[in-house]
C-alpha atoms as a PDB file:
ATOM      1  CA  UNK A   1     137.604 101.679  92.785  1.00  0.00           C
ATOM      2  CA  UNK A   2     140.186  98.370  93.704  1.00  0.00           C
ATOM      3  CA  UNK A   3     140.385  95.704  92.108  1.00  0.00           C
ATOM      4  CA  UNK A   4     139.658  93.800  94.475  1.00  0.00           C
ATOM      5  CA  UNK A   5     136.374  95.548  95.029  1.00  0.00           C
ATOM      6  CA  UNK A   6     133.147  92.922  96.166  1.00  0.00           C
ATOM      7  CA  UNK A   7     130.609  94.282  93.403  1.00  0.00           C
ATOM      8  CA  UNK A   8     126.832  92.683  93.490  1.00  0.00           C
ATOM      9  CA  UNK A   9     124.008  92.929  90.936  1.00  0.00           C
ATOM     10  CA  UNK A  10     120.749  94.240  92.413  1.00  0.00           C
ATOM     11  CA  UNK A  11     119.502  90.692  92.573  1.00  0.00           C
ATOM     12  CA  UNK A  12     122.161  90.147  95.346  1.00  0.00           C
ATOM     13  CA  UNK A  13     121.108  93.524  96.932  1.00  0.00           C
ATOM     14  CA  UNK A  14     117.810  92.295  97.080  1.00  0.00           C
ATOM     15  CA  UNK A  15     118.631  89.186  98.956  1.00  0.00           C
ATOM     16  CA  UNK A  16     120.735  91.133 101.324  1.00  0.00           C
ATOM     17  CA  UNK A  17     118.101  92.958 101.840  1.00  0.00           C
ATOM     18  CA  UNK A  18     115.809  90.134 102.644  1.00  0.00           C
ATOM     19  CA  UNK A  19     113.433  90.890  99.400  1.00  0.00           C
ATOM     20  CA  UNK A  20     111.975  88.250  97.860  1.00  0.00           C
ATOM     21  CA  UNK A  21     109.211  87.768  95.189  1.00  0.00           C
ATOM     22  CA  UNK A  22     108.472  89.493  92.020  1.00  0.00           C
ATOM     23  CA  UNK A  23     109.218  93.026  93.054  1.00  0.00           C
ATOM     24  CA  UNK A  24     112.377  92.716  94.792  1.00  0.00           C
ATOM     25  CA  UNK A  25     114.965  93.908  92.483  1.00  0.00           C
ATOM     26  CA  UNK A  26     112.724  97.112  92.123  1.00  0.00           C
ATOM     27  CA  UNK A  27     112.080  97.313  96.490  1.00  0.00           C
ATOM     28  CA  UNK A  28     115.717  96.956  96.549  1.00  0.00           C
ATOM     29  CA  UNK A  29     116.137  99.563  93.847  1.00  0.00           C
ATOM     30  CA  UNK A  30     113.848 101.905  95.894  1.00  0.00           C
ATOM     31  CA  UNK A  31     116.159 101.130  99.225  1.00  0.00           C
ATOM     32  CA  UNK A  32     119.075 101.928  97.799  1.00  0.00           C
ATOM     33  CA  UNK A  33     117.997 104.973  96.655  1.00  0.00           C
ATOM     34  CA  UNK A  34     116.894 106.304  99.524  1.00  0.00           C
ATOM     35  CA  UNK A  35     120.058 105.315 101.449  1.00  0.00           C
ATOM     36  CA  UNK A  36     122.520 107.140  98.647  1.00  0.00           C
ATOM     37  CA  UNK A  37     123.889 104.539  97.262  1.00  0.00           C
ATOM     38  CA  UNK A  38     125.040 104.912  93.883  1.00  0.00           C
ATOM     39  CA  UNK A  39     125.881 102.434  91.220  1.00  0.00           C
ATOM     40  CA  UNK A  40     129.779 101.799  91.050  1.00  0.00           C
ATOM     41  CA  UNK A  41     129.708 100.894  87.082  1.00  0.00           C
ATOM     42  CA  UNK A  42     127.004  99.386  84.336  1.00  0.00           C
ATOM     43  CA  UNK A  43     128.786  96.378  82.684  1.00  0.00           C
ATOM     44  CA  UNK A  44     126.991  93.304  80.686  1.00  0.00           C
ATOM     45  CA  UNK A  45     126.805  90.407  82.328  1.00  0.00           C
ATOM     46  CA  UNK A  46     126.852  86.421  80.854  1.00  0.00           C
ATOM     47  CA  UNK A  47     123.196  86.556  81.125  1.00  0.00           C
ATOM     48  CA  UNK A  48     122.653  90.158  78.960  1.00  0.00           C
ATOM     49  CA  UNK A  49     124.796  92.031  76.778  1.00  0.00           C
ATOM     50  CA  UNK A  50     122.522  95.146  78.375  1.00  0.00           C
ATOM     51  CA  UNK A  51     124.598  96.946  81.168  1.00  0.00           C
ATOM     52  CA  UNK A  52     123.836  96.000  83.971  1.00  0.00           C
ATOM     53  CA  UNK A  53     124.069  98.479  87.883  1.00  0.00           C
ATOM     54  CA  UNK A  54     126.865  97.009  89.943  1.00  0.00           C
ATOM     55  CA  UNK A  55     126.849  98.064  93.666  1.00  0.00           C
ATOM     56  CA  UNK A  56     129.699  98.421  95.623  1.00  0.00           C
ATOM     57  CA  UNK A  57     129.177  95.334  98.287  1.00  0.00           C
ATOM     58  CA  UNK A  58     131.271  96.974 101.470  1.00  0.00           C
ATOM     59  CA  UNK A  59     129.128 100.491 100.875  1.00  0.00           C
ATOM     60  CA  UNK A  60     125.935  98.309 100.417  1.00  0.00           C
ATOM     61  CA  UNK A  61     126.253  96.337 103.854  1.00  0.00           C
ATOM     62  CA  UNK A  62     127.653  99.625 105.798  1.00  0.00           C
ATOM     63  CA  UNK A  63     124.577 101.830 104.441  1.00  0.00           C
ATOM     64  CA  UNK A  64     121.767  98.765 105.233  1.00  0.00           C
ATOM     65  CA  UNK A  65     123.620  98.355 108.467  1.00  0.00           C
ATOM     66  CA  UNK A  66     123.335 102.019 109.332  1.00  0.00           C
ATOM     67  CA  UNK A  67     119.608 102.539 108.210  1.00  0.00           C
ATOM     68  CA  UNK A  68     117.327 103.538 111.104  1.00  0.00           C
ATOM     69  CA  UNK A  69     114.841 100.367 112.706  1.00  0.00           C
ATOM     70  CA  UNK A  70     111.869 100.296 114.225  1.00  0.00           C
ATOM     71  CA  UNK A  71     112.696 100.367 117.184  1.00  0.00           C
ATOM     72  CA  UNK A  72     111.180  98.854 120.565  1.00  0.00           C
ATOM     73  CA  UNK A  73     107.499  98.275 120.115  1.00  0.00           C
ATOM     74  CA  UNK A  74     107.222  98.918 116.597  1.00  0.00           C
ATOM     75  CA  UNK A  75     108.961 102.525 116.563  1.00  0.00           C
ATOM     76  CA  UNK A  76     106.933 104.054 119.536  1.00  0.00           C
ATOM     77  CA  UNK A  77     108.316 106.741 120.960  1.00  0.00           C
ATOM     78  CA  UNK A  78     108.188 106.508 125.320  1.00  0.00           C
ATOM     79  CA  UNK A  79     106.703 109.146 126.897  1.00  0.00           C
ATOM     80  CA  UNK A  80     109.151 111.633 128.488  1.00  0.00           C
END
C-alpha cells in the first residue's frame, strides 16, 4: 500500500454508495462484501481508540463502478 493511498471509513463507503439512515454503515458493509473488497488496515481513529476498517478508496470506486445495474426496464431481459 502507498502512501499516498485515498483510505475511507465505512461511513464514507456508505455515502458513496448512496446509503443513508440508520443501517447504512452495515448495507454498505454487506456491499462490499459481496463485491470482494477487503479492508486495507484497522487503525483507531480521533473518534475511538477501537480499530477501525479502512477501505482502499481507488478499489472502492472501481468495484461500485463495475457492479452489475438493473438494466433497461428494471433488469428485464428482451425477448430473443
Amino acid at each position: 500500500m502507498a502512501n499516498d493511498t485515498e483510505l475511507w471509513l465505512i461511513a464514507r463507503v456508505a455515502e458513496h454508495l448512496g446509503y443513508e439512515g440508520p443501517n447504512a454503515n452495515a448495507s454498505a458493509r454487506r456491499t462490499l462484501s459481496r463485491l470482494g473488497v477487503k479492508a486495507v488496515t484497522h487503525q483507531p481513529t480521533d473518534t475511538s481508540p477501537r480499530p477501525q476498517a479502512h477501505y482502499d478508496a481507488a478499489e472502492v470506486r472501481q468495484a461500485t463502478a463495475a457492479r452489475p445495474g438493473k438494466g433497461v426496464g428494471g433488469g428485464r431481459r428482451k425477448a430473443s
